[in-house]
PDB file of N, CA and C in Angstrom:
ATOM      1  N   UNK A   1       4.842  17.041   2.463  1.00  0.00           N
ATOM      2  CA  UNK A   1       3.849  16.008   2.222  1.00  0.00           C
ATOM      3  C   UNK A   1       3.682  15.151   3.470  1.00  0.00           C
ATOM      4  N   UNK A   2       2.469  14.384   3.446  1.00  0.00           N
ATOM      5  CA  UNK A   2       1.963  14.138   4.378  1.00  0.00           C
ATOM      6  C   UNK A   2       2.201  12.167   4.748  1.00  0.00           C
ATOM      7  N   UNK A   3       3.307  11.472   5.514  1.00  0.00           N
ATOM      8  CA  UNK A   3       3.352  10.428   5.401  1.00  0.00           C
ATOM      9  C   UNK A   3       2.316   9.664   6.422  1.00  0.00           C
ATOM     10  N   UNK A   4       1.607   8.870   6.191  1.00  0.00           N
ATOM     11  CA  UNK A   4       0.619   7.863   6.569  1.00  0.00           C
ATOM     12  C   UNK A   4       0.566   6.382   6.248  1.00  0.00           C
ATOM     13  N   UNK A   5      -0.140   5.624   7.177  1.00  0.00           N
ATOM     14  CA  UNK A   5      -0.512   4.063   6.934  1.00  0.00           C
ATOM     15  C   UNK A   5      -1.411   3.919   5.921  1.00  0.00           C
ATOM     16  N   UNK A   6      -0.575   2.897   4.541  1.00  0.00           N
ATOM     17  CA  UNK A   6      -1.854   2.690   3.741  1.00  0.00           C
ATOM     18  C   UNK A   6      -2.912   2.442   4.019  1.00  0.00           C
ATOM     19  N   UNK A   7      -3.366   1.923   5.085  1.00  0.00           N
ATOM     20  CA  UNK A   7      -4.947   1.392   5.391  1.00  0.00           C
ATOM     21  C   UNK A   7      -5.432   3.013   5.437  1.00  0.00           C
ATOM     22  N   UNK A   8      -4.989   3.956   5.589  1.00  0.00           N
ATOM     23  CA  UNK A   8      -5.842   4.980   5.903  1.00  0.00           C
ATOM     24  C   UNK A   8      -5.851   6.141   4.670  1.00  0.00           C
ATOM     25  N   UNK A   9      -5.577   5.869   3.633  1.00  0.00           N
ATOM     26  CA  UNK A   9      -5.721   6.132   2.571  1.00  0.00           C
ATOM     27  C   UNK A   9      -6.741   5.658   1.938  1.00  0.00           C
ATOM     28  N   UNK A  10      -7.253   7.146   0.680  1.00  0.00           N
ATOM     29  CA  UNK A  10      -8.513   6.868   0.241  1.00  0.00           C
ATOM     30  C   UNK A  10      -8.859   6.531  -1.026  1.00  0.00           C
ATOM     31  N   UNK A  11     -10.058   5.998  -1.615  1.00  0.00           N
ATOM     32  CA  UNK A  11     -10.048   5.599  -3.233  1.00  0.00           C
ATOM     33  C   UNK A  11      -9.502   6.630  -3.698  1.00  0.00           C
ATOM     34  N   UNK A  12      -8.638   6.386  -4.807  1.00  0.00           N
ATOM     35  CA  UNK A  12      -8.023   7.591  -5.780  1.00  0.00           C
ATOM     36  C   UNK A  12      -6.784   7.977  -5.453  1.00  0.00           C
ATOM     37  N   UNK A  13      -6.577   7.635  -3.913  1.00  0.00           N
ATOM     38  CA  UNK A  13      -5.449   8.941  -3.366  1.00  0.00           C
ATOM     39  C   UNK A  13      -4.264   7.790  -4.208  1.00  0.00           C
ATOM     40  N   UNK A  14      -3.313   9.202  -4.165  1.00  0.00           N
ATOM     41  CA  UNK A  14      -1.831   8.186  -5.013  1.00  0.00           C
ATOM     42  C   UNK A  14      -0.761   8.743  -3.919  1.00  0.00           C
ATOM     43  N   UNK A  15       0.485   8.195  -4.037  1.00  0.00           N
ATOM     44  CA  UNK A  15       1.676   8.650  -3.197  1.00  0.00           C
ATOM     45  C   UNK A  15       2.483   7.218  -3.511  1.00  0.00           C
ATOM     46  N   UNK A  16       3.617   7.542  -2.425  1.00  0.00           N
ATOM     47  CA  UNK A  16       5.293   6.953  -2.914  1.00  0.00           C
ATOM     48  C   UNK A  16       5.281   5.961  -2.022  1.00  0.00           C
ATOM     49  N   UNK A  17       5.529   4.839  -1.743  1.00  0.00           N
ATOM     50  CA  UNK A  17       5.938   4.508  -0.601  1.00  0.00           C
ATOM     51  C   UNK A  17       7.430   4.193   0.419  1.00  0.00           C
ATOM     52  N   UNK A  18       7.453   4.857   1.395  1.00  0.00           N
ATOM     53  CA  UNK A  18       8.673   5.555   2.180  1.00  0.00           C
ATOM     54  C   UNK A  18       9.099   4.259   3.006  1.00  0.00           C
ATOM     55  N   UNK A  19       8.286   3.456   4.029  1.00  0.00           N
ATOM     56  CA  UNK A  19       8.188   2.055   4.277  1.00  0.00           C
ATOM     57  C   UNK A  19       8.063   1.320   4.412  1.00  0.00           C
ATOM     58  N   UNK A  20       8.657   0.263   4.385  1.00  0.00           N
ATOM     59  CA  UNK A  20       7.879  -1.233   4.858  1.00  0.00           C
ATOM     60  C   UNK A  20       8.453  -1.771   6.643  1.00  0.00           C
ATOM     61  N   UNK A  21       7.625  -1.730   7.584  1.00  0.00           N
ATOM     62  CA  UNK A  21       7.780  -2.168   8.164  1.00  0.00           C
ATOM     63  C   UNK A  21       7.985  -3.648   8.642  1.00  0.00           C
ATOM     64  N   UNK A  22       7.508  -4.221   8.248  1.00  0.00           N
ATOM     65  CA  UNK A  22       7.376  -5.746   8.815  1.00  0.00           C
ATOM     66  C   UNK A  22       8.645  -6.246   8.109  1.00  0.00           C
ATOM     67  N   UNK A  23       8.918  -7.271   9.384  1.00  0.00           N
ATOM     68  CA  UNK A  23      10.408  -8.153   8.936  1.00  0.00           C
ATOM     69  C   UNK A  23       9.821  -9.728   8.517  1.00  0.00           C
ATOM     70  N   UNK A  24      10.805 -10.758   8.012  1.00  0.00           N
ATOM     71  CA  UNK A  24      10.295 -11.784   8.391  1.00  0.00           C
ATOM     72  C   UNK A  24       9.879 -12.073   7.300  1.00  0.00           C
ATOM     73  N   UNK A  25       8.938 -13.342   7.359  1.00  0.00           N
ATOM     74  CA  UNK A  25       8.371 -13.654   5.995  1.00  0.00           C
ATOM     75  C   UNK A  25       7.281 -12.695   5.686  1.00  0.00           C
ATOM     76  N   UNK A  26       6.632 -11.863   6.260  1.00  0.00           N
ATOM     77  CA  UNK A  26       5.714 -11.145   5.946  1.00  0.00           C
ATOM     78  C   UNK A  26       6.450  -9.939   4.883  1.00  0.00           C
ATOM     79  N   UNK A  27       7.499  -9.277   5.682  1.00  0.00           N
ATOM     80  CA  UNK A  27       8.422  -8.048   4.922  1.00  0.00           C
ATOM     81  C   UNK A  27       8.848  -9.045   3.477  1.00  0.00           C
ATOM     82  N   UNK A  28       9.350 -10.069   3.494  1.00  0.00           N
ATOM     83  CA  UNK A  28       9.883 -10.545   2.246  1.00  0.00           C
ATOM     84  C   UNK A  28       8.374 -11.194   1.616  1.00  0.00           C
ATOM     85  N   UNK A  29       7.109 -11.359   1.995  1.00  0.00           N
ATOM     86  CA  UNK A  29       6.073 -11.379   1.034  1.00  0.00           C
ATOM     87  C   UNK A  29       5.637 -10.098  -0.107  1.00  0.00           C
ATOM     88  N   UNK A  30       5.437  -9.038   1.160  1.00  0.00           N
ATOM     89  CA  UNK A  30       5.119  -7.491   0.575  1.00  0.00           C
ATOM     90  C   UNK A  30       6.514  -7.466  -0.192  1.00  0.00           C
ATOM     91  N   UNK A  31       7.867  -7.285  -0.285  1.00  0.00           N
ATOM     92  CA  UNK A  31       8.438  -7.212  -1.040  1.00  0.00           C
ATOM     93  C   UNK A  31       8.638  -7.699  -2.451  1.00  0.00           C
ATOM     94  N   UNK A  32       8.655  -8.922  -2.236  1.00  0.00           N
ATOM     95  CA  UNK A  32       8.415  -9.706  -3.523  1.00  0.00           C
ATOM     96  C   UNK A  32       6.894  -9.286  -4.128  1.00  0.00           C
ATOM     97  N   UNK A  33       6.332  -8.643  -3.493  1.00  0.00           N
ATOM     98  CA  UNK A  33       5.032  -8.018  -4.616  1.00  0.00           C
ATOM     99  C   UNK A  33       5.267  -6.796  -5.705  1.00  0.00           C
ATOM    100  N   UNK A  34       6.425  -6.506  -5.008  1.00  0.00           N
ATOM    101  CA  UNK A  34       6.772  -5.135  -6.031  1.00  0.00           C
ATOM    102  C   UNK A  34       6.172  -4.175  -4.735  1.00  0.00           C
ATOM    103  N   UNK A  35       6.478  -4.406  -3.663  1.00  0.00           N
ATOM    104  CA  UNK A  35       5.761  -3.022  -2.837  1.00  0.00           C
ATOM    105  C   UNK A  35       7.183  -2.994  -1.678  1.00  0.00           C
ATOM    106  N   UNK A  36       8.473  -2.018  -2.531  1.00  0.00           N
ATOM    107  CA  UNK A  36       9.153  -1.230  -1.769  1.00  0.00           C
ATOM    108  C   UNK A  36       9.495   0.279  -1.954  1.00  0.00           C
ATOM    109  N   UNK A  37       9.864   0.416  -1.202  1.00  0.00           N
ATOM    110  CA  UNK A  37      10.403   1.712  -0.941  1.00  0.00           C
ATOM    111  C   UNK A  37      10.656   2.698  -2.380  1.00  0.00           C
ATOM    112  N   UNK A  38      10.046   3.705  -2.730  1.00  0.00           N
ATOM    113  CA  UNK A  38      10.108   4.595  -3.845  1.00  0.00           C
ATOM    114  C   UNK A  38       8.580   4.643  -5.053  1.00  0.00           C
ATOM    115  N   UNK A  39       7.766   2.958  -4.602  1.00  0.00           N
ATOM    116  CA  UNK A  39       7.080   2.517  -5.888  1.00  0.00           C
ATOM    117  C   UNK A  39       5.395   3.789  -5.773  1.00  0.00           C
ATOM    118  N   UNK A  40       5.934   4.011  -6.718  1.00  0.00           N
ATOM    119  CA  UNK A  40       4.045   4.860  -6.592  1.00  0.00           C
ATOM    120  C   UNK A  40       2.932   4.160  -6.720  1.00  0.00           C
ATOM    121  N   UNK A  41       1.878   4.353  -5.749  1.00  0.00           N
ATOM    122  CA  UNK A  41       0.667   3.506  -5.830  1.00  0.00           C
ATOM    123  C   UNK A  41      -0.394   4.459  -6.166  1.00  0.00           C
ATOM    124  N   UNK A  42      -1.430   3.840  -6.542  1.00  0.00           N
ATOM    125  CA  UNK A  42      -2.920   4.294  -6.226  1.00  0.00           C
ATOM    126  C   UNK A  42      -3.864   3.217  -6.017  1.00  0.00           C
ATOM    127  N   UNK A  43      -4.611   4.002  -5.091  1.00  0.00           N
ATOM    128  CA  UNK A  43      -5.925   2.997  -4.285  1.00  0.00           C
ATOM    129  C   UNK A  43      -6.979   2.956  -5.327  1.00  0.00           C
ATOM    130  N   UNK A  44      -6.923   1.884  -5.368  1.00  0.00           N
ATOM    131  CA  UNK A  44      -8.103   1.716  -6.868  1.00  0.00           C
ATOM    132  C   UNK A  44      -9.412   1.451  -6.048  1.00  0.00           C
ATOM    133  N   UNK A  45      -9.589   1.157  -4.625  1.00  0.00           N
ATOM    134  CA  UNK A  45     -10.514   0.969  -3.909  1.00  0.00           C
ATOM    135  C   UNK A  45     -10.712   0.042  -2.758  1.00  0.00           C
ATOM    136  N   UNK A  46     -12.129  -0.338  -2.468  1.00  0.00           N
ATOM    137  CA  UNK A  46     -11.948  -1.718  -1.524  1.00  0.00           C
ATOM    138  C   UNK A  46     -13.310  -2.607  -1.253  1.00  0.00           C
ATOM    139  N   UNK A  47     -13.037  -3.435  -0.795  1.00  0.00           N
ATOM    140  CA  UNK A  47     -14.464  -4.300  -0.203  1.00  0.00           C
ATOM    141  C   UNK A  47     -15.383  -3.587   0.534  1.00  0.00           C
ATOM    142  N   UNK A  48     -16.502  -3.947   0.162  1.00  0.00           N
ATOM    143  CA  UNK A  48     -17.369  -3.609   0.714  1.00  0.00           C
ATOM    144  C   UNK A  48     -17.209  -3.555   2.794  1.00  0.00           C
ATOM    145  N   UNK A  49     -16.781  -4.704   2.623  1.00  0.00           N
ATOM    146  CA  UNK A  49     -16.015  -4.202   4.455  1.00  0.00           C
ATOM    147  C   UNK A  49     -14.791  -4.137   4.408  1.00  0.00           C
ATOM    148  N   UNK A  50     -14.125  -3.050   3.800  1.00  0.00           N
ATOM    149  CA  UNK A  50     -13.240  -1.990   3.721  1.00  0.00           C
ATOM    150  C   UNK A  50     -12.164  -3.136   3.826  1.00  0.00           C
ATOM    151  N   UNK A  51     -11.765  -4.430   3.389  1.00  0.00           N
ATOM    152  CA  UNK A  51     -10.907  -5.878   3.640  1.00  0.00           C
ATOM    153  C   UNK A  51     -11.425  -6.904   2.474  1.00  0.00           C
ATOM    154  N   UNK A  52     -10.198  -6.860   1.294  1.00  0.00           N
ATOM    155  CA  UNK A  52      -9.133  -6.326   1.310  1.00  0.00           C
ATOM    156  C   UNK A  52      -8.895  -5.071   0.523  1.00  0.00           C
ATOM    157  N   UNK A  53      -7.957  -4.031   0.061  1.00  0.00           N
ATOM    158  CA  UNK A  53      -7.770  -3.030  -0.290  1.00  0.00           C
ATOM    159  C   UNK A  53      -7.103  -3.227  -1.822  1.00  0.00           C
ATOM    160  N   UNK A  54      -7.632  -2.573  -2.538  1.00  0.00           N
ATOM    161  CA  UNK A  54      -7.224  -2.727  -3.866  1.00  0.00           C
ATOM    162  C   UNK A  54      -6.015  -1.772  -4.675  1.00  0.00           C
ATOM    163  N   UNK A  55      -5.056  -1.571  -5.301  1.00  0.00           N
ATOM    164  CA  UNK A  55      -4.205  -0.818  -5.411  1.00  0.00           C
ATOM    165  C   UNK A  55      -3.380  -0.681  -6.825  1.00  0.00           C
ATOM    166  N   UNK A  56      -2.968   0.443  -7.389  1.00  0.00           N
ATOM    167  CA  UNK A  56      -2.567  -0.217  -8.630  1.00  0.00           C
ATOM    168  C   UNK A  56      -1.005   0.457  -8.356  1.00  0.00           C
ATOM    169  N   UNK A  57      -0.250  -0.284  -9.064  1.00  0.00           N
ATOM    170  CA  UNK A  57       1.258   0.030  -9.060  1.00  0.00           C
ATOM    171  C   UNK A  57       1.977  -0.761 -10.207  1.00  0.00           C
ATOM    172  N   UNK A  58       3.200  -0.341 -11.023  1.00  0.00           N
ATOM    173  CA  UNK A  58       3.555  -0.489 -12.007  1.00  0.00           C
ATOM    174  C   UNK A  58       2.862  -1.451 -13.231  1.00  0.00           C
ATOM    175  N   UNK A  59       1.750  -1.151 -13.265  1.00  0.00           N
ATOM    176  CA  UNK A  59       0.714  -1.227 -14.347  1.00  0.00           C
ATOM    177  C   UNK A  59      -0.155  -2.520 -14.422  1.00  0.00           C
ATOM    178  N   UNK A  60      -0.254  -2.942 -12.891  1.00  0.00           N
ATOM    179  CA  UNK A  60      -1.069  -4.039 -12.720  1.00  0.00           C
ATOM    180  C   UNK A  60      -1.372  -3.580 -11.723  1.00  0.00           C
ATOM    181  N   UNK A  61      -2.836  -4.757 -11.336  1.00  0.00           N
ATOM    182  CA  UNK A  61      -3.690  -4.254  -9.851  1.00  0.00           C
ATOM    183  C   UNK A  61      -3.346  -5.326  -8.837  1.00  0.00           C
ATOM    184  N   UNK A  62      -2.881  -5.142  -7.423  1.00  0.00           N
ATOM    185  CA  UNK A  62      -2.791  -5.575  -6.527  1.00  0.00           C
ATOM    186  C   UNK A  62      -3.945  -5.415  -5.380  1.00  0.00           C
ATOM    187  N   UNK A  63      -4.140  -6.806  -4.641  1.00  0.00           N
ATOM    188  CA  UNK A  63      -4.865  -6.650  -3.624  1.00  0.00           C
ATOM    189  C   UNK A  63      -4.237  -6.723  -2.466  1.00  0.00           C
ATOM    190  N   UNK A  64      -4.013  -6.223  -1.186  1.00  0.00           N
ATOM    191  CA  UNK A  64      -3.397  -6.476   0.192  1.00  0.00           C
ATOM    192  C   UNK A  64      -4.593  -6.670   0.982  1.00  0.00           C
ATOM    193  N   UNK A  65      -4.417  -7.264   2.105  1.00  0.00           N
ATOM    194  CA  UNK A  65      -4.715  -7.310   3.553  1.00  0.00           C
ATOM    195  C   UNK A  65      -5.088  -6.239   4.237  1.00  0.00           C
ATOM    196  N   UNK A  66      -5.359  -5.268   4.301  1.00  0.00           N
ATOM    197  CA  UNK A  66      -5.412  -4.195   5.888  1.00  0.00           C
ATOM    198  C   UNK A  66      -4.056  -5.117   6.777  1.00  0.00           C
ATOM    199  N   UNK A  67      -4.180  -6.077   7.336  1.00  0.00           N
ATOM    200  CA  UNK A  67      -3.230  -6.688   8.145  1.00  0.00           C
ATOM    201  C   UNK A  67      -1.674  -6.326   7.439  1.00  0.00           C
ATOM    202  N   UNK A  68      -1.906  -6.872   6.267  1.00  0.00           N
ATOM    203  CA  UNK A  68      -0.369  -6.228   5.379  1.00  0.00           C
ATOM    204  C   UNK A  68      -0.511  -5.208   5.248  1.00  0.00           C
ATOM    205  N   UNK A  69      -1.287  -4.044   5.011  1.00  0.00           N
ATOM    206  CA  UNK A  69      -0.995  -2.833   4.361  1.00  0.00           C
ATOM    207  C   UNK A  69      -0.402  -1.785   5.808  1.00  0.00           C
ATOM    208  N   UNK A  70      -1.031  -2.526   6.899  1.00  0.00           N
ATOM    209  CA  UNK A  70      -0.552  -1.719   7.832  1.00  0.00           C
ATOM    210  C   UNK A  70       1.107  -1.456   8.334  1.00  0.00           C
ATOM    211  N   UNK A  71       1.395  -2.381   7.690  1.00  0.00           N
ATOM    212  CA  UNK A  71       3.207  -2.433   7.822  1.00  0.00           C
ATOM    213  C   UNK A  71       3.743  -1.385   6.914  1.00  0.00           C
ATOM    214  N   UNK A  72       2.872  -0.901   5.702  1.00  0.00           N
ATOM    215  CA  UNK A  72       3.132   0.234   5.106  1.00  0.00           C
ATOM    216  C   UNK A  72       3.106   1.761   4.671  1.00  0.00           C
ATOM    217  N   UNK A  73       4.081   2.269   4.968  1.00  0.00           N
ATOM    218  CA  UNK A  73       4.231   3.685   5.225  1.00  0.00           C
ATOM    219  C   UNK A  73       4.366   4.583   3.788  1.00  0.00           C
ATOM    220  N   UNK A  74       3.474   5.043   3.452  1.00  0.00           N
ATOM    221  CA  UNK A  74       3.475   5.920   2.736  1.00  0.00           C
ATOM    222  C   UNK A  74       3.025   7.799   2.051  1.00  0.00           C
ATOM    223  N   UNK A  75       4.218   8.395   1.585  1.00  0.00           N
ATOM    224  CA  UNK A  75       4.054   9.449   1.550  1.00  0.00           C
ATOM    225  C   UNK A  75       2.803  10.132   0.599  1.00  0.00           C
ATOM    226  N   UNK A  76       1.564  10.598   0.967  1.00  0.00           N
ATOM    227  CA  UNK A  76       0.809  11.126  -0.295  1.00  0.00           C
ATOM    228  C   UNK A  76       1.042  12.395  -0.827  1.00  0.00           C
ATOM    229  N   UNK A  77       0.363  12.201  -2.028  1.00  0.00           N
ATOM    230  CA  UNK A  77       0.222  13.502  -2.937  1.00  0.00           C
ATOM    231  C   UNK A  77      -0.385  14.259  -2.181  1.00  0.00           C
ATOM    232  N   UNK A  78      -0.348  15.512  -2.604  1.00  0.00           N
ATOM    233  CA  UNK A  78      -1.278  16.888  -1.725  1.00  0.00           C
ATOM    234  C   UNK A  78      -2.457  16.948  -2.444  1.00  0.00           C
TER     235      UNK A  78
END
């Protein structure tokens, strides 16, 4: 499987996520969202200027940043 930056993932696509890069208060923001290492997502979509990115994970919808999502590494489905 194929690991990539969430920003470059597409509506629909689902996968695991492998990491979080960012340290700091940013790494302990994305964390405390429920977005570490193992959680399965799907891209529920995005803004019209592709900012911010919409996502669903353990049975609620989250929005990120592009700026945050880029700290995150994740593996997709085939």
């Amino acid at each position: 499987m194929q690991v990539i930056n969430m920003r470059q993932m597409k509506r629909g696509q689902t996968g695991t996520i492998k990491r979080i890069g960012a340290n700091g208060q940013m790494g302990c923001r994305i964390r405390d969202m429920g977005l570490v290492p193992g959680t399965r997502i799907t891209i529920q979509g995005r803004a019209p200027l592709k900012d911010p990115v919409a996502l669903r994970l353990m049975g609620f919808t989250l929005t990120l940043r592009n700026s945050e999502a880029d700290f995150i590494l994740v593996e997709v489905d085939s």
